[in-house]
Protein backbone atom coordinates (compact mmCIF):
# COMPACT_ATOMS: atom_id res chain seq x y z
CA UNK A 1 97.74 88.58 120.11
CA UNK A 2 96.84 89.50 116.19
CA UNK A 3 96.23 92.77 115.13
CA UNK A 4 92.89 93.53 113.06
CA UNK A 5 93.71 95.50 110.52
CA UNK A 6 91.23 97.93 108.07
CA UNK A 7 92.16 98.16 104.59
CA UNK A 8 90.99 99.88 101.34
CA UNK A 9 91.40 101.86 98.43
CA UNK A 10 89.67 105.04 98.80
CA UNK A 11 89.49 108.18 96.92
CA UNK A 12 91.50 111.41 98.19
CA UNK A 13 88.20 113.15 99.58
CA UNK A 14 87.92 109.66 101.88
CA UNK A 15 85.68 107.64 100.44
CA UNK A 16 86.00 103.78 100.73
CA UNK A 17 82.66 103.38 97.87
CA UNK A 18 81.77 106.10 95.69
CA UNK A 19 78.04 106.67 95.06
CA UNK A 20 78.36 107.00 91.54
CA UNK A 21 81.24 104.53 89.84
CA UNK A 22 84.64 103.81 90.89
CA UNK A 23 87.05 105.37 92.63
CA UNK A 24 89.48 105.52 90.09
CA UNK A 25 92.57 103.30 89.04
CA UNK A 26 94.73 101.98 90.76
CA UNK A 27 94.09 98.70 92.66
CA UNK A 28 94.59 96.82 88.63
CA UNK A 29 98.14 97.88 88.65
CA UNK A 30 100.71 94.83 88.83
CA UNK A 31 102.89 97.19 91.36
CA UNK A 32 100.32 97.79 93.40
CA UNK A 33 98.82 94.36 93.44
CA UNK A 34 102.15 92.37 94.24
CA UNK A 35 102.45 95.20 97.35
CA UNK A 36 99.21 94.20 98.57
CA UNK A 37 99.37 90.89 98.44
CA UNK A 38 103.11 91.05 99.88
CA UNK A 39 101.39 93.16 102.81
CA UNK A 40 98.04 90.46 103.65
CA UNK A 41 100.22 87.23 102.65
CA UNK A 42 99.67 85.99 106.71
CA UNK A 43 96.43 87.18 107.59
CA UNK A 44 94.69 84.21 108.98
CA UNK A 45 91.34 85.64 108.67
CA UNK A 46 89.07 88.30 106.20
CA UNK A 47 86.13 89.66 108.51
CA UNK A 48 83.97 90.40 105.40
CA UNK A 49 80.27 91.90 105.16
CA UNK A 50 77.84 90.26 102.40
CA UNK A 51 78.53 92.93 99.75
CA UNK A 52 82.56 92.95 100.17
CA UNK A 53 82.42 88.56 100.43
CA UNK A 54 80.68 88.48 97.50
CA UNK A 55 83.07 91.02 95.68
CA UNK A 56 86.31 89.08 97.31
CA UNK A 57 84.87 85.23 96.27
CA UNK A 58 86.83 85.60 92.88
CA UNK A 59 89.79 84.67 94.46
CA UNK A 60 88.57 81.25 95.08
CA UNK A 61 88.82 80.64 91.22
CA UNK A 62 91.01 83.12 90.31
CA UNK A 63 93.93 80.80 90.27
CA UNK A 64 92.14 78.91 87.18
CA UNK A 65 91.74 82.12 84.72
CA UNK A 66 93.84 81.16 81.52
CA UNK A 67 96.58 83.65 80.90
CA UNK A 68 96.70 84.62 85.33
CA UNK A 69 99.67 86.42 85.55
CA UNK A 70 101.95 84.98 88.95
CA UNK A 71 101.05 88.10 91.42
CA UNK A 72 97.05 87.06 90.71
CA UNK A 73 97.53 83.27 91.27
CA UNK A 74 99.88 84.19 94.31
CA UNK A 75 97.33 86.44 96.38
CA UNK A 76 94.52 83.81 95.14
CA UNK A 77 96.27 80.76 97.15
CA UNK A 78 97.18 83.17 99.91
CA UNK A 79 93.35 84.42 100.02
CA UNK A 80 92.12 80.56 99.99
CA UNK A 81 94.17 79.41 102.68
CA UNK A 82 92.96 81.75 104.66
CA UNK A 83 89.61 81.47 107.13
CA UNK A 84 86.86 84.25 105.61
CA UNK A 85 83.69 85.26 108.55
CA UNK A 86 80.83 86.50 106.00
CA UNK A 87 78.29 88.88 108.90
CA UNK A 88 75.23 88.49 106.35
CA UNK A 89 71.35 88.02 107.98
CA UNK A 90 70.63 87.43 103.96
CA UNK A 91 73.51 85.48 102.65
CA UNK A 92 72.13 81.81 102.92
CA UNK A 93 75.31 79.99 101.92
CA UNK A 94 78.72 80.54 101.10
CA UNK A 95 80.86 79.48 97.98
CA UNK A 96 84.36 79.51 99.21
CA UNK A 97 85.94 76.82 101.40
CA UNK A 98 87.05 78.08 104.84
CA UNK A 99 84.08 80.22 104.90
CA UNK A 100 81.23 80.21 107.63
CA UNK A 101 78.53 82.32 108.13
CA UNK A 102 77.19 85.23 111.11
CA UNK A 103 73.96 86.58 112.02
CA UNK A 104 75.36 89.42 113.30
CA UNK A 105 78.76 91.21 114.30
CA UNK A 106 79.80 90.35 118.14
CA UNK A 107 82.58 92.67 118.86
CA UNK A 108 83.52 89.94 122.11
CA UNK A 109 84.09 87.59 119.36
CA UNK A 110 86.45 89.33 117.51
CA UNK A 111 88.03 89.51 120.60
CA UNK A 112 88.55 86.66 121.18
CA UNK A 113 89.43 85.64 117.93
CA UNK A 114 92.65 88.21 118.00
CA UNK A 115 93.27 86.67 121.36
CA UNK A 116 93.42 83.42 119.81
CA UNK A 117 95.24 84.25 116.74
CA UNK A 118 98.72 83.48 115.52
CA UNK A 119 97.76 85.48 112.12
CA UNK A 120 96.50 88.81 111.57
CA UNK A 121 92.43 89.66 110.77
CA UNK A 122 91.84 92.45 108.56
CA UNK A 123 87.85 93.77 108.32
CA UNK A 124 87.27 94.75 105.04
CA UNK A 125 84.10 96.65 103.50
CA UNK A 126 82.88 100.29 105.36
CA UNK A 127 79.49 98.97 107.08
CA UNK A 128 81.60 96.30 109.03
CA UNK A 129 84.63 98.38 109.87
CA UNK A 130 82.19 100.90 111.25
CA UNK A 131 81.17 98.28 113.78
CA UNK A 132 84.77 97.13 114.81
CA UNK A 133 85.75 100.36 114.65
CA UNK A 134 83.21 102.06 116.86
CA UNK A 135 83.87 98.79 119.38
CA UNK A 136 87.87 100.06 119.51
CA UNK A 137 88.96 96.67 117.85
CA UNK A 138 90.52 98.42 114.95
CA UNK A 139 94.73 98.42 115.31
CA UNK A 140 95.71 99.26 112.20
CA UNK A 141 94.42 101.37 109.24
CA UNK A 142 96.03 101.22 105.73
CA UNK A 143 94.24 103.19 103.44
CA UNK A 144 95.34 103.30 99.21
CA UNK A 145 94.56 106.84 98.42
CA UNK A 146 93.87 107.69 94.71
CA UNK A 147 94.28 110.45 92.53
CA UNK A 148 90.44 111.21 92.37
CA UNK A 149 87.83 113.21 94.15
CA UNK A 150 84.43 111.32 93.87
CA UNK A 151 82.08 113.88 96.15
CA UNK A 152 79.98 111.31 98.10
CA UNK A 153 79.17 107.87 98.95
CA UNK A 154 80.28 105.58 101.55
CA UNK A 155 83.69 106.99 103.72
CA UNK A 156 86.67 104.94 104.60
CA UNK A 157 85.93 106.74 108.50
CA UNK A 158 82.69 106.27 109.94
CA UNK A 159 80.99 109.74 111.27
CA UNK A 160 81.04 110.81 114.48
CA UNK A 161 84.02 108.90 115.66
CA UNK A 162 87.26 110.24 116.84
CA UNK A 163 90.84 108.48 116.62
CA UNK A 164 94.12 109.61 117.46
CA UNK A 165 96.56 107.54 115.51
CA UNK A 166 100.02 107.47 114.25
CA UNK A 167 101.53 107.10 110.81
CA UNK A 168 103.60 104.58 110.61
CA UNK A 169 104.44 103.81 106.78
CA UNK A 170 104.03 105.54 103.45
CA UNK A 171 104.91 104.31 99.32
CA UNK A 172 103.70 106.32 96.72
CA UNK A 173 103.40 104.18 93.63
CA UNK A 174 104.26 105.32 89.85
CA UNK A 175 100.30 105.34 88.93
CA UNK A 176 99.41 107.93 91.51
CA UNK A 177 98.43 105.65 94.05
CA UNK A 178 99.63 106.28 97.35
CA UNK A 179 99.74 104.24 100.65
CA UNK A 180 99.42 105.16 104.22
CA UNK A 181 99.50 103.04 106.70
CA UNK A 182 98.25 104.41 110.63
CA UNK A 183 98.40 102.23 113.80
CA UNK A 184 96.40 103.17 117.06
CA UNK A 185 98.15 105.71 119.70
């Protein structure tokens, strides 16, 4: 059975989208980049939201940018041969290959789809994650924790949901960054 798996970057007061701008650097770094593409090189499917598919659709091209240093075309092919689920009641069509298209989240489905699964799922985006995570599918949480405090906007946790989990890996990373990775009890 695959493990779905919740990962972001998120600022140290636990934000996963700040209201105002970024969350502050990080992600850019080569270091960090080759780790998380090293870390999501087999997941066999990205549960995405319409907001974070249309953020993560650069990687379908992102192999073709003159001057793409190896780590960038690397997690580009690894992102395209992967299967992407876009939960949109908006999105009329997709623009990536492997890509369909769902009214709305079924928490059976994604069931059944880490029943199924040789490869790992990962949800990515807050608004989704809140769903899977609120339906117990969440396994694993890896959260990239910057150096900044942002003071609002969207948190990696949704409200008014408790978990008891475990830490079960840590890196800190030379531009602040660090990351912690929790499974379920």
């Amino acid at each position: 059975m695959a493990k779905l798996i919740y990962s972001m970057i998120t600022s140290l007061d636990g934000y996963a989208e700040a209201t105002e701008g970024g969350l502050g650097d990080g992600a850019e770094d080569p270091e960090v980049h080759s780790f998380i593409g090293d870390l999501f090189r087999d997941v066999g499917t990205y549960l995405y939201g319409r907001r974070m598919y249309e953020t993560m659709v650069f990687w379908e091209t992102a192999h073709t940018l003159p001057d793409a240093p190896p780590h960038i075309v690397e997690y580009a092919r690894d992102w395209q041969a992967a299967e992407k689920v876009v939960y949109s009641t908006s999105l009329e069509s997709v623009s990536s290959a492997k890509t369909r298209i769902e009214r709305s989240f079924d928490p059976d489905e994604v069931r059944r789809l880490k029943a199924e699964s040789d490869h790992d799922l990962t949800v990515d985006g807050p608004n989704l994650a809140a769903q899977a995570i609120r339906a117990g599918l969440v396994d694993e949480y890896h959260l990239f924790v910057t150096t900044s405090v942002v003071g609002g906007g969207k948190r990696f946790f949704p409200e008014n949901v408790r978990l008891d989990l475990i830490l079960d890996g840590t890196r800190s990373f030379d531009n602040g960054l660090v990351y912690l990775k929790y499974r379920k009890r």
